[in-house]
N, C-alpha and C. Protein backbone atom coordinates (compact mmCIF):
# COMPACT_ATOMS: atom_id res chain seq x y z
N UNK A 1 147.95 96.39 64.90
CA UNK A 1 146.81 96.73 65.72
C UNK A 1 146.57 95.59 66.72
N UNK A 2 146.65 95.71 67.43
CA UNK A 2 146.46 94.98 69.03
C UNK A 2 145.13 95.29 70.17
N UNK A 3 144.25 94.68 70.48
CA UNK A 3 143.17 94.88 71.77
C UNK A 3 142.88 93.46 72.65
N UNK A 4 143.31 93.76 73.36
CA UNK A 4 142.71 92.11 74.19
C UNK A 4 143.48 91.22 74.43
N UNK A 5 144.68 91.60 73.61
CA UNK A 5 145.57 89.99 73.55
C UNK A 5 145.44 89.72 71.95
N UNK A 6 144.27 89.91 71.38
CA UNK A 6 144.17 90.20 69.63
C UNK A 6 144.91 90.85 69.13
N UNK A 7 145.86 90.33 67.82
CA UNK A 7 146.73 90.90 67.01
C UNK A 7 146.23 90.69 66.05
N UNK A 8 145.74 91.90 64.68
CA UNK A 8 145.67 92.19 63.57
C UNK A 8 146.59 92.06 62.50
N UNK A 9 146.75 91.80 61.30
CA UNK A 9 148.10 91.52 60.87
C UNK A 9 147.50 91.28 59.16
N UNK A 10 148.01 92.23 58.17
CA UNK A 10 147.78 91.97 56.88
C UNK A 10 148.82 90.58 56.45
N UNK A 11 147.53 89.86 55.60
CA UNK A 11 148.33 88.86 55.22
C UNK A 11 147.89 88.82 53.58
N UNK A 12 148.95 87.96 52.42
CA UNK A 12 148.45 87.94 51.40
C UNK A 12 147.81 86.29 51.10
N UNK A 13 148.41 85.71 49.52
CA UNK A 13 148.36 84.66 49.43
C UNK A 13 148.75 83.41 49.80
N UNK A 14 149.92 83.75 50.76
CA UNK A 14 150.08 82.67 51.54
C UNK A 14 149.26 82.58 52.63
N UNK A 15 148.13 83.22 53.16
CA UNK A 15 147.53 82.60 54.25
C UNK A 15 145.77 82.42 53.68
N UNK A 16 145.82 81.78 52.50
CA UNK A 16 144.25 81.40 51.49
C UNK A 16 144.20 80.29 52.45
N UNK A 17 144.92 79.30 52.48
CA UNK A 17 144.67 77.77 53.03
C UNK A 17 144.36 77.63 54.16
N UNK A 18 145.04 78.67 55.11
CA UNK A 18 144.69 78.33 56.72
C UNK A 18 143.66 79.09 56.76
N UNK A 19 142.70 79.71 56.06
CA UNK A 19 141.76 80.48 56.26
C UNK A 19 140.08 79.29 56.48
N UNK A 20 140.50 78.20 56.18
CA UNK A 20 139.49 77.02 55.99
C UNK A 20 138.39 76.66 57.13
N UNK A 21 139.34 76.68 58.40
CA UNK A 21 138.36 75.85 59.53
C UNK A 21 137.33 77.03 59.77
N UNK A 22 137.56 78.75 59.69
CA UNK A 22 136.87 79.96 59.31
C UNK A 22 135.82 80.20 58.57
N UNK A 23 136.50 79.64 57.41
CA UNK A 23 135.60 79.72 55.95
C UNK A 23 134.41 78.83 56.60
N UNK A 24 134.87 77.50 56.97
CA UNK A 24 133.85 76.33 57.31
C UNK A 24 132.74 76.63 58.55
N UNK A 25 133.63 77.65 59.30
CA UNK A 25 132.72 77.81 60.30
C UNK A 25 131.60 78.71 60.26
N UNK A 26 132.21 79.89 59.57
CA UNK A 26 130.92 81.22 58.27
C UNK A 26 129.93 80.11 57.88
N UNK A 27 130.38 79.40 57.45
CA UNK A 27 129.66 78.38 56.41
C UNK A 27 128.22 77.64 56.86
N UNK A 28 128.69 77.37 58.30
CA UNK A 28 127.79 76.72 58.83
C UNK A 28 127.28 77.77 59.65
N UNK A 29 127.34 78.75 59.99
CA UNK A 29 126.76 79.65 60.69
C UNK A 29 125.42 80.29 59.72
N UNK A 30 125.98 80.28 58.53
CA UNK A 30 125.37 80.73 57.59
C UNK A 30 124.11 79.56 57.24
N UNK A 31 124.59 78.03 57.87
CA UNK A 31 122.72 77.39 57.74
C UNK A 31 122.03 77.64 58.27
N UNK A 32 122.42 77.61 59.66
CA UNK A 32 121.56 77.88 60.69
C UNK A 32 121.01 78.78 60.88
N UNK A 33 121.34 80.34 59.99
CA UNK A 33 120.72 81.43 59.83
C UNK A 33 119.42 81.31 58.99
N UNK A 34 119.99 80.70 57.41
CA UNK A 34 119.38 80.73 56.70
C UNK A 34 118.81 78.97 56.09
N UNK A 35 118.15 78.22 57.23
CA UNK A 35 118.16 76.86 57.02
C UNK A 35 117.59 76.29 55.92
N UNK A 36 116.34 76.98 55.47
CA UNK A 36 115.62 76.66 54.14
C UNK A 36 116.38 77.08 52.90
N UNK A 37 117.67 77.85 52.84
CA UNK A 37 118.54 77.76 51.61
C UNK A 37 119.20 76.35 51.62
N UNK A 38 119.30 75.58 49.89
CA UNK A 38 120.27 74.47 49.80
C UNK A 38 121.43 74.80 49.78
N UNK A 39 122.51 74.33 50.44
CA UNK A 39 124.05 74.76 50.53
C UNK A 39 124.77 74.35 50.39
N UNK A 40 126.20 74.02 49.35
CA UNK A 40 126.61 73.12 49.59
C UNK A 40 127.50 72.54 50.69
N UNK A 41 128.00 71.25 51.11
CA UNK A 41 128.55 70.92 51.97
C UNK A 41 129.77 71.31 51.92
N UNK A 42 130.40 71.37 53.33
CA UNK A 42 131.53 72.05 53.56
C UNK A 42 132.48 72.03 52.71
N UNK A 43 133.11 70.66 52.15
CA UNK A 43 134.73 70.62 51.49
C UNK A 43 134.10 71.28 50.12
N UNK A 44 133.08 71.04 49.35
CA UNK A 44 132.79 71.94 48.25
C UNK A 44 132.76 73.45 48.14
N UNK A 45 132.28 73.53 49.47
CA UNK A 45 131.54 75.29 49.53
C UNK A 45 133.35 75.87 50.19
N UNK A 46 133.92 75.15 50.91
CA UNK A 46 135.61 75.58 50.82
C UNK A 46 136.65 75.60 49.70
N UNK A 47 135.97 74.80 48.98
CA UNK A 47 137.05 74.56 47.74
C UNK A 47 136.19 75.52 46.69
N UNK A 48 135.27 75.93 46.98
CA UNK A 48 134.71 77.23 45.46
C UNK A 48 135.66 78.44 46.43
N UNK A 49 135.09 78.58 47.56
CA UNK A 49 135.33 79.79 48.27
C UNK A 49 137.05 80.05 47.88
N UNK A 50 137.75 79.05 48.20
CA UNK A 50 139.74 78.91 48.20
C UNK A 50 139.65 79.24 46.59
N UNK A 51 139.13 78.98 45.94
CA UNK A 51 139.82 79.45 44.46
C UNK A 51 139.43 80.70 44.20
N UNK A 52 138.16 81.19 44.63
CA UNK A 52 138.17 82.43 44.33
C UNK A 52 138.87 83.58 45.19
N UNK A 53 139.32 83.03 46.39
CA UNK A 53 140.35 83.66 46.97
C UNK A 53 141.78 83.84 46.13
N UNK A 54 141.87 82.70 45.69
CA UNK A 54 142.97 82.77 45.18
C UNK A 54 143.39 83.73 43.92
N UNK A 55 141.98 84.00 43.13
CA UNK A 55 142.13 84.85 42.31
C UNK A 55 141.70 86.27 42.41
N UNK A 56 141.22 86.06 43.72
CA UNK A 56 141.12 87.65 44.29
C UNK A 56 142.51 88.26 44.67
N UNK A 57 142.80 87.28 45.30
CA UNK A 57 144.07 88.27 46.34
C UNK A 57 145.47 88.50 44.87
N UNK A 58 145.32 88.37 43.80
CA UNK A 58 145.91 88.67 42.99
C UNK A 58 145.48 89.86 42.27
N UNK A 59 144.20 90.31 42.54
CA UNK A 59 144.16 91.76 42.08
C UNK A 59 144.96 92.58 42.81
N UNK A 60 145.16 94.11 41.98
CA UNK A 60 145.78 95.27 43.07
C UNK A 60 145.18 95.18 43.94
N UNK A 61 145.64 95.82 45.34
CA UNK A 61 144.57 96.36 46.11
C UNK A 61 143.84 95.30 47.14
N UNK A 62 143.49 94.03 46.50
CA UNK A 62 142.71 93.08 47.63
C UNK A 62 143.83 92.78 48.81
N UNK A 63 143.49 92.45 49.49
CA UNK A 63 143.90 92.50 51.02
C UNK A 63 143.28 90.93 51.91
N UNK A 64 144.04 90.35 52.76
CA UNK A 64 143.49 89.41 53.99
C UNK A 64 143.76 90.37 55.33
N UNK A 65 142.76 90.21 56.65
CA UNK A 65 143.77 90.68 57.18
C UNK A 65 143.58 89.96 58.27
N UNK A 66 144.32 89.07 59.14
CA UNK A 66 143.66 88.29 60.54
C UNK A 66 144.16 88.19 61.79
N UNK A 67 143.08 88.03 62.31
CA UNK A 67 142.73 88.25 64.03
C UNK A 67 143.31 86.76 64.70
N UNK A 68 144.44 87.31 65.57
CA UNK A 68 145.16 86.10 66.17
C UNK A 68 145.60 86.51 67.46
N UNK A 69 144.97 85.18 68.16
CA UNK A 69 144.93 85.45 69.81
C UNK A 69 146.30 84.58 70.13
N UNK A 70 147.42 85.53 69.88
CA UNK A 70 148.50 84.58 70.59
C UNK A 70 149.01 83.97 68.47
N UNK A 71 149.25 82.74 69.02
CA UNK A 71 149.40 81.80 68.22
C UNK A 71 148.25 81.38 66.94
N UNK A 72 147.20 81.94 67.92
CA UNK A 72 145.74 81.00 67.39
C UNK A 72 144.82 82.01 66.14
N UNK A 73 144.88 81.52 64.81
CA UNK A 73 144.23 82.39 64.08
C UNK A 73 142.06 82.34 64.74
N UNK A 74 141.96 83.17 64.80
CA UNK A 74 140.53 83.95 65.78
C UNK A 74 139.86 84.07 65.18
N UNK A 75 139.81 85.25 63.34
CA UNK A 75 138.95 85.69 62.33
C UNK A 75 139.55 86.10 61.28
N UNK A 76 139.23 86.23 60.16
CA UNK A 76 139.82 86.98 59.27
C UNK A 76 138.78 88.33 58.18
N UNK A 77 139.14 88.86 57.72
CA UNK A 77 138.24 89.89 56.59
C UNK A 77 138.98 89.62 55.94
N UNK A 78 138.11 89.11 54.45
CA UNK A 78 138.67 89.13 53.22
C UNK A 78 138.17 90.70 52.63
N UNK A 79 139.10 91.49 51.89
CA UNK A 79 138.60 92.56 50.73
C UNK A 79 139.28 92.52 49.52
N UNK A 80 138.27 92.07 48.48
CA UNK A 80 138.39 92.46 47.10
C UNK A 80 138.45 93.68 46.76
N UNK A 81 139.52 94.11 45.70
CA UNK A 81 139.57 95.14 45.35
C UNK A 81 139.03 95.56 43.73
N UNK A 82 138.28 96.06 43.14
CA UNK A 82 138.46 96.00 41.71
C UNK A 82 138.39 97.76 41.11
N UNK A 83 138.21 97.17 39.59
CA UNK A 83 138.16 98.13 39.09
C UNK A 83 136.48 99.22 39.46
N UNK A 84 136.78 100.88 39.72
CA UNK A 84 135.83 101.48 39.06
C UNK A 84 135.69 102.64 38.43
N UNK A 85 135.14 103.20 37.67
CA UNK A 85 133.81 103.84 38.65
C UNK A 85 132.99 102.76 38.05
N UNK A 86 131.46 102.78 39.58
CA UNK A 86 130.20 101.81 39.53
C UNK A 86 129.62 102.59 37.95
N UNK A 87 128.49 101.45 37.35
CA UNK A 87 128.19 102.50 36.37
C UNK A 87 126.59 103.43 36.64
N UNK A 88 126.44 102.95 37.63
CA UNK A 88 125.21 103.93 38.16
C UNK A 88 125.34 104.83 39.11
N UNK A 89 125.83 105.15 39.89
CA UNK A 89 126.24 105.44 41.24
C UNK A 89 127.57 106.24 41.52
N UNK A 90 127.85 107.66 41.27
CA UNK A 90 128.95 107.60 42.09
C UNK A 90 130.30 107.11 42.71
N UNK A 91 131.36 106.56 41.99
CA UNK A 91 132.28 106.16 43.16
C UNK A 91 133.40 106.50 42.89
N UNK A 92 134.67 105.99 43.35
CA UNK A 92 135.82 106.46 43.03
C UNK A 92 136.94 105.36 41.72
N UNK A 93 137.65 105.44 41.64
CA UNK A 93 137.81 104.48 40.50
C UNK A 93 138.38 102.99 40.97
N UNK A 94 138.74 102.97 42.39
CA UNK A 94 138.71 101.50 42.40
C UNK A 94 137.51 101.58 43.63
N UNK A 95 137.16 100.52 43.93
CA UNK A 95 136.06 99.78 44.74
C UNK A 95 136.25 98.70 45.68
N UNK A 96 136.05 98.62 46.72
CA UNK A 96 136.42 97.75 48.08
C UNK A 96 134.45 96.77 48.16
N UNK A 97 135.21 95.10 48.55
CA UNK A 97 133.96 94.49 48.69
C UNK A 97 134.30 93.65 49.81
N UNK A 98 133.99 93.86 50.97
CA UNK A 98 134.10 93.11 52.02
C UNK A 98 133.44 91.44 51.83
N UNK A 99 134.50 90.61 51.28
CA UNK A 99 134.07 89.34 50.89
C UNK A 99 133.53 88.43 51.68
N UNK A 100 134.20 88.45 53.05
CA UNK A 100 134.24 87.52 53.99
C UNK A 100 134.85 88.19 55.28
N UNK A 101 133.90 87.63 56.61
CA UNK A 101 134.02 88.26 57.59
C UNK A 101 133.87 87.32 58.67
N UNK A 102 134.72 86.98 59.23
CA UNK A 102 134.42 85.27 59.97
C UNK A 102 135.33 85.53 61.20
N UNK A 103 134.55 85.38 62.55
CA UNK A 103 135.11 85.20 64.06
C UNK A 103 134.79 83.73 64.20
N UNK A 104 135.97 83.30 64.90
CA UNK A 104 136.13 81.71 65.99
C UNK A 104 134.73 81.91 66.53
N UNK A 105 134.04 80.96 67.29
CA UNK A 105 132.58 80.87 67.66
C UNK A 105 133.45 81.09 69.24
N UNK A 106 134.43 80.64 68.98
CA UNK A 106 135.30 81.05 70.78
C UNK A 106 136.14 82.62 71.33
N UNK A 107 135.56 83.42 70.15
CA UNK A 107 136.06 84.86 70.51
C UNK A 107 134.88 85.85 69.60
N UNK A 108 133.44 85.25 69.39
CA UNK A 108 132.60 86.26 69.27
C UNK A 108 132.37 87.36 70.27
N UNK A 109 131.80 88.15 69.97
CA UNK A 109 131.33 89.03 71.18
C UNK A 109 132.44 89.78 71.96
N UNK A 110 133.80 89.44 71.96
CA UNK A 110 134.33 90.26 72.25
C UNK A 110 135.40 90.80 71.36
N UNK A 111 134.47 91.70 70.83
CA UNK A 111 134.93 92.54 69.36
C UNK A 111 136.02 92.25 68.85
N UNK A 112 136.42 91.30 68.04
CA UNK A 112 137.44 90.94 67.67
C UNK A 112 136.51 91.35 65.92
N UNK A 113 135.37 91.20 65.47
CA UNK A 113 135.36 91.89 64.39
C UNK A 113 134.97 92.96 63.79
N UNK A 114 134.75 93.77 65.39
CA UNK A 114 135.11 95.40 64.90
C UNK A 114 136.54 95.73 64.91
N UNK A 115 137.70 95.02 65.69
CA UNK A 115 138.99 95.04 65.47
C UNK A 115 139.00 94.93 63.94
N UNK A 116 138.79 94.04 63.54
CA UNK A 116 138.73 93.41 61.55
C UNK A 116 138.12 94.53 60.63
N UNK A 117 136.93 95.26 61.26
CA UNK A 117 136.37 96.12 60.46
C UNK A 117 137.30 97.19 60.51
N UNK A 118 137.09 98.08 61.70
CA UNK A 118 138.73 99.18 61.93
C UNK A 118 139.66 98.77 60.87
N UNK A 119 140.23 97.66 61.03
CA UNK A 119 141.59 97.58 60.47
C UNK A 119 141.13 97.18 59.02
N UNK A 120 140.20 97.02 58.14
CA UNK A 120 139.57 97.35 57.13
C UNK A 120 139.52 98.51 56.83
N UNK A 121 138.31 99.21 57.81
CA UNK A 121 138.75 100.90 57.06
C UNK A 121 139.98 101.37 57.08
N UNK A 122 140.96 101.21 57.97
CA UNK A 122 142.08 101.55 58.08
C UNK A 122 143.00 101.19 56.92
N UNK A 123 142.84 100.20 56.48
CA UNK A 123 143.81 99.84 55.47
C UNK A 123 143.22 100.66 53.76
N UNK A 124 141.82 100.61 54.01
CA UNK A 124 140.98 101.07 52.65
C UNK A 124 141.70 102.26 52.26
N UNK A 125 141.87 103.52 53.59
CA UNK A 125 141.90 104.71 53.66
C UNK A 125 143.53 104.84 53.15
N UNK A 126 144.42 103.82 53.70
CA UNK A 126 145.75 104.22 52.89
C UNK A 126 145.97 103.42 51.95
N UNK A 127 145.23 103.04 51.08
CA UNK A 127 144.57 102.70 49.27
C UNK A 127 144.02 103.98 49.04
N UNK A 128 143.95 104.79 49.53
CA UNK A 128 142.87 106.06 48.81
C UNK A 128 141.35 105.04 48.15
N UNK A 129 141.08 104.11 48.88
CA UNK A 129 139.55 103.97 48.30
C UNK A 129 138.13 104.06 49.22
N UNK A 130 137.79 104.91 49.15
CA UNK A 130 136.46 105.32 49.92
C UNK A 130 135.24 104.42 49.81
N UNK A 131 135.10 103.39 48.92
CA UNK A 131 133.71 103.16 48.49
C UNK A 131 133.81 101.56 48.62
N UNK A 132 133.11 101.18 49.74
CA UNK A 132 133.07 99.26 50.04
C UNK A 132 131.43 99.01 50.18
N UNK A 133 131.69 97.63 49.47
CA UNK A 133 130.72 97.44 49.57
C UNK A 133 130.53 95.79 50.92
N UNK A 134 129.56 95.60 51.12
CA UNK A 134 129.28 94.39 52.13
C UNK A 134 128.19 93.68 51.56
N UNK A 135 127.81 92.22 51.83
CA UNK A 135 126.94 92.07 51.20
C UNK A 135 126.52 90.82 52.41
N UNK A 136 125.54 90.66 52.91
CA UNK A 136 125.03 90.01 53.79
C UNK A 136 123.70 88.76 53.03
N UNK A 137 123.53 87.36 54.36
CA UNK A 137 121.78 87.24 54.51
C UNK A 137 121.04 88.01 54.45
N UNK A 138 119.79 88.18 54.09
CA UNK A 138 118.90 88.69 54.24
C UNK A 138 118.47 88.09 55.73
N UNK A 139 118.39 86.72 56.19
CA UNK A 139 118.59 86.45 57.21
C UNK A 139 119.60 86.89 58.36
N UNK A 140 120.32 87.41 58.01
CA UNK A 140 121.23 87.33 59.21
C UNK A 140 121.35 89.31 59.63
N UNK A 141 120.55 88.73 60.22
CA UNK A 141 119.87 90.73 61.04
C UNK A 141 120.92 90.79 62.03
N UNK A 142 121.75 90.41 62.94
CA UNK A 142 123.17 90.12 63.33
C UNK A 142 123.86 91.21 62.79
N UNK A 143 124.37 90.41 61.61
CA UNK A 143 125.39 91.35 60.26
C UNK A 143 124.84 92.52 60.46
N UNK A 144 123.44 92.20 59.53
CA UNK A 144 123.06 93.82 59.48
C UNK A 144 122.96 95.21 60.47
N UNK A 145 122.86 94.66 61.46
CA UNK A 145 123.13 95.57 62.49
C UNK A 145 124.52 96.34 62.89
N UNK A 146 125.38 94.93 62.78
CA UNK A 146 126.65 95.37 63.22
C UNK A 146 127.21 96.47 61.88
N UNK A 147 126.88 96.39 60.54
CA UNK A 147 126.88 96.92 59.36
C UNK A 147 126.40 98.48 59.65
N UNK A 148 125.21 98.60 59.84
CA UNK A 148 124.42 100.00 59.85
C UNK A 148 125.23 100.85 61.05
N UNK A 149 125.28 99.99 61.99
CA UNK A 149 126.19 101.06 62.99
C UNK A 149 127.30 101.60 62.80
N UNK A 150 128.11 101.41 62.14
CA UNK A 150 129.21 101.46 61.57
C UNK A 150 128.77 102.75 60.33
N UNK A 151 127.75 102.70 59.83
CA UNK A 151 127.06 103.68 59.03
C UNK A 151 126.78 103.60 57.47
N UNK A 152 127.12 101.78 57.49
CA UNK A 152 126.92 101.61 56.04
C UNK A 152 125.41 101.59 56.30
N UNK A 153 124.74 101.34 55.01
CA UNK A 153 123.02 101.61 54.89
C UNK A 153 122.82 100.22 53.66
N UNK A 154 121.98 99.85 53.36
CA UNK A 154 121.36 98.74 52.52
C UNK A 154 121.48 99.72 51.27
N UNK A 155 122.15 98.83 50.15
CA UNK A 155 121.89 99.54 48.63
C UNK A 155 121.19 98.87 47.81
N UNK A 156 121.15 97.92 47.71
CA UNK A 156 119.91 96.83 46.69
C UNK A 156 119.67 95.73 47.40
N UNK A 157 118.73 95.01 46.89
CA UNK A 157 118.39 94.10 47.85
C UNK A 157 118.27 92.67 46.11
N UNK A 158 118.87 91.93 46.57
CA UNK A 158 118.87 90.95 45.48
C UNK A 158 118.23 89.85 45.51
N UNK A 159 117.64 89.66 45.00
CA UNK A 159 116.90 88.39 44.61
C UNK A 159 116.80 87.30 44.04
N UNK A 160 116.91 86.09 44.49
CA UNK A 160 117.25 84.75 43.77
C UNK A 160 116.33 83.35 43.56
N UNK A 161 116.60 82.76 42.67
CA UNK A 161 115.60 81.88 42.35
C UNK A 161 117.01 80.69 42.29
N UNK A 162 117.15 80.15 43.51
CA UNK A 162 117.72 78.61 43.35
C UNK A 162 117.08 77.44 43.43
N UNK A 163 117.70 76.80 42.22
CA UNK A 163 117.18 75.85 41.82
C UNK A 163 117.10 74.86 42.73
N UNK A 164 118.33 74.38 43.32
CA UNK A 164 118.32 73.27 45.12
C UNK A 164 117.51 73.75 46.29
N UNK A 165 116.79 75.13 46.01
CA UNK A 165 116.56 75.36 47.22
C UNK A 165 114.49 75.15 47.28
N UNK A 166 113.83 74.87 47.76
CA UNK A 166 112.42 74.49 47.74
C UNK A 166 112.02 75.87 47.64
N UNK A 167 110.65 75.85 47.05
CA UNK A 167 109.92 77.17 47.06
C UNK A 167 109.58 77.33 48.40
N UNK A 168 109.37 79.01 48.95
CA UNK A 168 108.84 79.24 49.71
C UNK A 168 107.10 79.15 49.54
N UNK A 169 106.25 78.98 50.90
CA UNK A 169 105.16 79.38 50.67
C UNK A 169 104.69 80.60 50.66
């Protein structure tokens, strides 16, 4: 899949590591959204994120897939795949979770991650799995927008009590 000069391209476990300066950049996008959460600092919050990549992309089914302008990796979508059916809800027997969703701060805006989403559903659909989930900020009305248009809808809303992070008033 190609738009712009953007090339799409499934990748597996060999591309966990170069996924970093990405991961780091989500990362920090993600303070500035949500500044009153405690977070940890980058090489930590990369090194939880890289291992659980690592044991994701070893299920069936999970997938990388990334956005490269030329030479230059741009964005990537991570999707977990697991087991289902949900046990409340409807679904099919495996389940798609859009883990991670990260554009260069130098190729936002020009859809390079509706290219990522497309080529998400696209790949879901020849898995035969219908049912993904996304999981956003509550802060980051951004996401959520770009989410709903697309025609996903909010399914729970979760709630947390961290301990690093100060009470709200």
């Amino acid at each position: 899949m190609e738009d712009n000069g953007v090339t799409i391209r499934l990748a597996g476990a060999e591309a966990v590591d170069g996924l970093e300066p990405l991961w780091l950049a989500m990362h920090r996008h993600h303070r500035e959204v949500a500044p009153d959460l405690a977070m940890y600092p980058d090489e930590r919050s990369w090194q939880l994120r890289r291992d659980l990549y690592r044991q994701w992309i070893t299920e069936p089914g999970s997938f990388v897939l990334l956005a490269e302008d030329g030479a230059e990796l741009v964005g990537y979508a991570f999707v977990h795949v697991f087991a289902g059916p949900d046990d409340t809800w409807v679904s099919g027997d495996r389940i798609a979770e859009l883990e991670s969703l990260s554009v260069a701060a130098s190729h936002r805006g020009r859809g390079v991650g509706t290219l990522l989403l497309d080529a998400v559903d696209d790949r879901l659909a020849a898995l035969g799995i219908g049912d993904l989930y996304i999981g956003t900020l509550a802060a980051n009305v951004g996401a959520q927008r770009v989410y709903e248009k697309r025609g996903l809808r909010p399914l729970m809303i979760k709630y947390a009590r961290l301990a690093a992070s100060p009470p709200r008033d």
